[in-house]
Protein backbone atom coordinates (compact mmCIF):
# COMPACT_ATOMS: atom_id res chain seq x y z
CA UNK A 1 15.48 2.74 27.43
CA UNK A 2 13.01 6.15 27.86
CA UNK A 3 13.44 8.27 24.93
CA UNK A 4 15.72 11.42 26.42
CA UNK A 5 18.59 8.27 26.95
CA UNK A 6 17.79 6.83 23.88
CA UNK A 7 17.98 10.68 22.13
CA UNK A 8 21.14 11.63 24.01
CA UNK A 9 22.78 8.19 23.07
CA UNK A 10 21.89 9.01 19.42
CA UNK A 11 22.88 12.02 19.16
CA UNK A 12 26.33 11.01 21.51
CA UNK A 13 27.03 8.68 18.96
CA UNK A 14 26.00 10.17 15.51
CA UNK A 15 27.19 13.83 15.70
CA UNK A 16 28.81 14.31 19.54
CA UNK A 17 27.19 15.04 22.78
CA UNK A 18 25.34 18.42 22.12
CA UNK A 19 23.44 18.37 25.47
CA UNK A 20 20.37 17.94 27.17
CA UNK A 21 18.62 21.03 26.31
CA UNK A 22 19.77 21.11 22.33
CA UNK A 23 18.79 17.17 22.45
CA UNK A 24 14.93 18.06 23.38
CA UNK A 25 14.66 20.96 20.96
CA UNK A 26 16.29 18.84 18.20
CA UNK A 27 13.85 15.81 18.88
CA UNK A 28 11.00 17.61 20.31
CA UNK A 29 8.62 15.55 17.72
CA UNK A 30 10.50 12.28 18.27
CA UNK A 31 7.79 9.85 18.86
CA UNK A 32 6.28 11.66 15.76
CA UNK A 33 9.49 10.74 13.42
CA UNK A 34 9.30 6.78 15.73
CA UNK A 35 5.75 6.51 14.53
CA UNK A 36 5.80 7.83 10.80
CA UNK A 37 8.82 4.98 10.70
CA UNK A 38 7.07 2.19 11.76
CA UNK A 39 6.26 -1.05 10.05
CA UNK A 40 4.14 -4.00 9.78
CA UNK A 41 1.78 -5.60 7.61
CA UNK A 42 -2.11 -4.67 7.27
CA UNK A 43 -4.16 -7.39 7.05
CA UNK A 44 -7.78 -7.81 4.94
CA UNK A 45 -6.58 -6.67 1.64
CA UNK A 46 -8.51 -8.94 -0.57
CA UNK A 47 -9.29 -9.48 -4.46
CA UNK A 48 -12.66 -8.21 -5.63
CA UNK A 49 -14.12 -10.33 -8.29
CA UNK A 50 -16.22 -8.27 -9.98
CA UNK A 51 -13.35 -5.99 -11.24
CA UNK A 52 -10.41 -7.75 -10.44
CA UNK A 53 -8.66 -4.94 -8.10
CA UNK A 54 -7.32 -5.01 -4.85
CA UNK A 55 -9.54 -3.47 -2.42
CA UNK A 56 -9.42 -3.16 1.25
CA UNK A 57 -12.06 -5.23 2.83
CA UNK A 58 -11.90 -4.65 6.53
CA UNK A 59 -15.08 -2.19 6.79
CA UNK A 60 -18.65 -3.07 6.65
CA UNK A 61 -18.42 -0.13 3.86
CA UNK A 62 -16.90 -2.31 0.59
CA UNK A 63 -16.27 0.47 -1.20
CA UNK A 64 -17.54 1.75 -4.90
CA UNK A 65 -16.85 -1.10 -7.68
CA UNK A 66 -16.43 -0.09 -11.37
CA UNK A 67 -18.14 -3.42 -12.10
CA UNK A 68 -21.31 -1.12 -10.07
CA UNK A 69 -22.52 -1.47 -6.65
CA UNK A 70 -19.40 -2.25 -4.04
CA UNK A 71 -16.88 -4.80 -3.90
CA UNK A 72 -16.93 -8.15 -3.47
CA UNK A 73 -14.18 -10.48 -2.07
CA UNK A 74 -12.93 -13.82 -3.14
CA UNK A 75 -9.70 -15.52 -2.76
CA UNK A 76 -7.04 -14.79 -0.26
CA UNK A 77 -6.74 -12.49 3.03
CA UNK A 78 -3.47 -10.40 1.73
CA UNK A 79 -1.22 -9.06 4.20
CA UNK A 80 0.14 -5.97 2.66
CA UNK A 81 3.35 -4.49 3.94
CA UNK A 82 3.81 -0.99 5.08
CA UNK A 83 6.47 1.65 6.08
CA UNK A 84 9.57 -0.32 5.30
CA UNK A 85 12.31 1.02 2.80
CA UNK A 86 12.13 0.57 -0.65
CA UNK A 87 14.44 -1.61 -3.20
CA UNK A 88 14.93 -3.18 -6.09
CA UNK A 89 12.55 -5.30 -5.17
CA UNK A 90 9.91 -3.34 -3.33
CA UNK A 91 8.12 -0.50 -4.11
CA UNK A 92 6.55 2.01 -2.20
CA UNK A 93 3.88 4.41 -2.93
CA UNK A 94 0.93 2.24 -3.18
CA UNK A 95 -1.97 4.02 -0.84
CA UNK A 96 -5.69 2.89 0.16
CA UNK A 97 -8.19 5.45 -1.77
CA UNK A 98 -10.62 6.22 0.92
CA UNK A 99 -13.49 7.28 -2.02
CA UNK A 100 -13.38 3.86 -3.40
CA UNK A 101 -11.10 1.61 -0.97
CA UNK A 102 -9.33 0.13 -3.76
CA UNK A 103 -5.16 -0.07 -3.62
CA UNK A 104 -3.49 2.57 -5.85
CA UNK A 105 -0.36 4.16 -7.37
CA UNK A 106 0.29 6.99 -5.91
CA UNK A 107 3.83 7.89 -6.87
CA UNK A 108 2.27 10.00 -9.68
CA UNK A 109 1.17 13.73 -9.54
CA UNK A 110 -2.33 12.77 -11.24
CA UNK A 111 -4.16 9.93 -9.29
CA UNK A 112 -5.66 8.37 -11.99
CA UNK A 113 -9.35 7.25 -12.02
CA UNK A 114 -11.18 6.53 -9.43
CA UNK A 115 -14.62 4.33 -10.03
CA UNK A 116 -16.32 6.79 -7.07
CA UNK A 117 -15.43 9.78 -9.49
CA UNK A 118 -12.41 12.16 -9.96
CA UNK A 119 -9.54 10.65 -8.55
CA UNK A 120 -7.55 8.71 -6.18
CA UNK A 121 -7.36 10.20 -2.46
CA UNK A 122 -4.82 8.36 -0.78
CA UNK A 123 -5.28 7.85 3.06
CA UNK A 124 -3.60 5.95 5.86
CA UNK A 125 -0.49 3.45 5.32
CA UNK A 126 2.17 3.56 2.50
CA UNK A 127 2.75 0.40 1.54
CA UNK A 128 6.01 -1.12 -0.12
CA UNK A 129 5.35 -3.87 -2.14
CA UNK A 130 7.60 -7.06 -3.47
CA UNK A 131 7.81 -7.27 -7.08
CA UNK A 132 9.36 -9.32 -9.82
CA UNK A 133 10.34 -12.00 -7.43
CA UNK A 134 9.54 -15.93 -6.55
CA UNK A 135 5.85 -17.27 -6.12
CA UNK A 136 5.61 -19.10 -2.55
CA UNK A 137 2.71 -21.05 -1.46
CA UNK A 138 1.82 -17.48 0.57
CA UNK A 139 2.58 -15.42 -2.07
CA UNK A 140 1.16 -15.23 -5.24
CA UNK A 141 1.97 -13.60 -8.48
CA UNK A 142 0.64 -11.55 -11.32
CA UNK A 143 -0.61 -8.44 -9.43
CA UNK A 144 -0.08 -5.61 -11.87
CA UNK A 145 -0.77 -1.71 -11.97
CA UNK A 146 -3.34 -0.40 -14.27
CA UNK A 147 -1.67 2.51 -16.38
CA UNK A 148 -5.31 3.67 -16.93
CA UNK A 149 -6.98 3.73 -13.38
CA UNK A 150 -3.36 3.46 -11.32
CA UNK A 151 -5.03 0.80 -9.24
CA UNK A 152 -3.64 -2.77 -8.33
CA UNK A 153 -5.43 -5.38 -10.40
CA UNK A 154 -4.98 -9.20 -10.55
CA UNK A 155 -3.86 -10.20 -14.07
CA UNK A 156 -4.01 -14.02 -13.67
CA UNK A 157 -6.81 -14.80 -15.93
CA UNK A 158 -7.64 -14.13 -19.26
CA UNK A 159 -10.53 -11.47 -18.67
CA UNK A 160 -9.03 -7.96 -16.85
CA UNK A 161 -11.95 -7.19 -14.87
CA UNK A 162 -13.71 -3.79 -15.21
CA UNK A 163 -11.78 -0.42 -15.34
CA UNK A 164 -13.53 2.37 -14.57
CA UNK A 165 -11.85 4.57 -16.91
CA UNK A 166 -13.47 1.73 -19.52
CA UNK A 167 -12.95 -1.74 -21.01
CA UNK A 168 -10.68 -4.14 -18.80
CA UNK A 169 -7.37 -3.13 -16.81
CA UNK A 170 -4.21 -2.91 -18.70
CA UNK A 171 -0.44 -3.31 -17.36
CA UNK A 172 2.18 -1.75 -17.27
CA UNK A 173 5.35 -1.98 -14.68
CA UNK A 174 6.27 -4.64 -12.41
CA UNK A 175 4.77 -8.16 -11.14
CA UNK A 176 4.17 -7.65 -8.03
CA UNK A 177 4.06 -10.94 -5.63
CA UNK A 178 1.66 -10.10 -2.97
CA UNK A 179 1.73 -12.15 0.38
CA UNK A 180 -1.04 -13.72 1.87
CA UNK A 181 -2.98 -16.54 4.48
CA UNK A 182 -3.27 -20.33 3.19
CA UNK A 183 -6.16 -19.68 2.25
């Protein structure tokens, strides 16, 4: 279906037949609003062990590590998804920081702190994420925000990695149950 049929079938059967000519002025930026609604998953989100955050590992450029130097991946390839609705179960607002290419909170007016300095700057996907819900063998628990740096941190083990606004990560908020390969 090309996009004028598809936009005068919408608008036929949402608000009446308004006509060619109001249909193109009224969805002159339609692939825009198609695009900006799309959804998938991003693949090569990955856990960094040196501070324990979720960082985006599919540049040659790792990023800037609190723990110094860049990140380092271990673990499983996550598959984060992006651009669907949120629920009860999902939330949305988590961004890629393009200064440090760690996953963040961004839901918040301040951005928290960001180990390359200042803070967050979110770029590229939203991403909704499960929370508070079954582990699966491709999902695994005990991803948690960081109320000090707003970044996504693994809280699985005892130590809570480096925070780069000091000391270890500390949670607050959901579970989140992030879905990845087999590993």
């Amino acid at each position: 279906m090309s996009h004028k049929v598809f936009r005068r079938q919408l608008l036929k059967t949402s608000c009446g037949f308004i006509g060619a000519a109001a249909t193109t002025a009224l969805f002159s930026n339609f692939t825009d609003v198609v695009l900006a609604q799309s959804s998938g998953k991003q693949k090569d989100w990955r856990f960094c062990f040196k501070c324990n955050v979720m960082f985006f590992n599919g540049y040659s450029n790792k990023g800037v590590c609190a723990a110094g130097s860049y990140h380092e991946a271990a673990g499983y390839n996550f598959f984060l998804p992006y651009g669907f609705v949120e629920t009860g179960k999902d939330q949305g607002n988590w961004r890629f920081c393009y200064k440090c290419e760690t996953l963040f909170f961004d839901g918040f007016i301040t951005k928290g702190i960001c180990p390359a300095g200042g803070g967050h700057v979110a770029a590229g996907f939203n991403f909704v994420l499960p929370h508070d819900v079954e582990e699966t063998p491709t999902a695994q628990i005990n991803w948690r925000y960081c109320y000090k740096c707003q970044a996504m941190y693994y809280d699985g083990y005892v130590a809570k990695g480096i925070c780069p606004s000091g000391g270890g990560h500390e949670s607050a908020g959901y579970n989140f149950v992030l879905p990845h390969d087999l590993g």
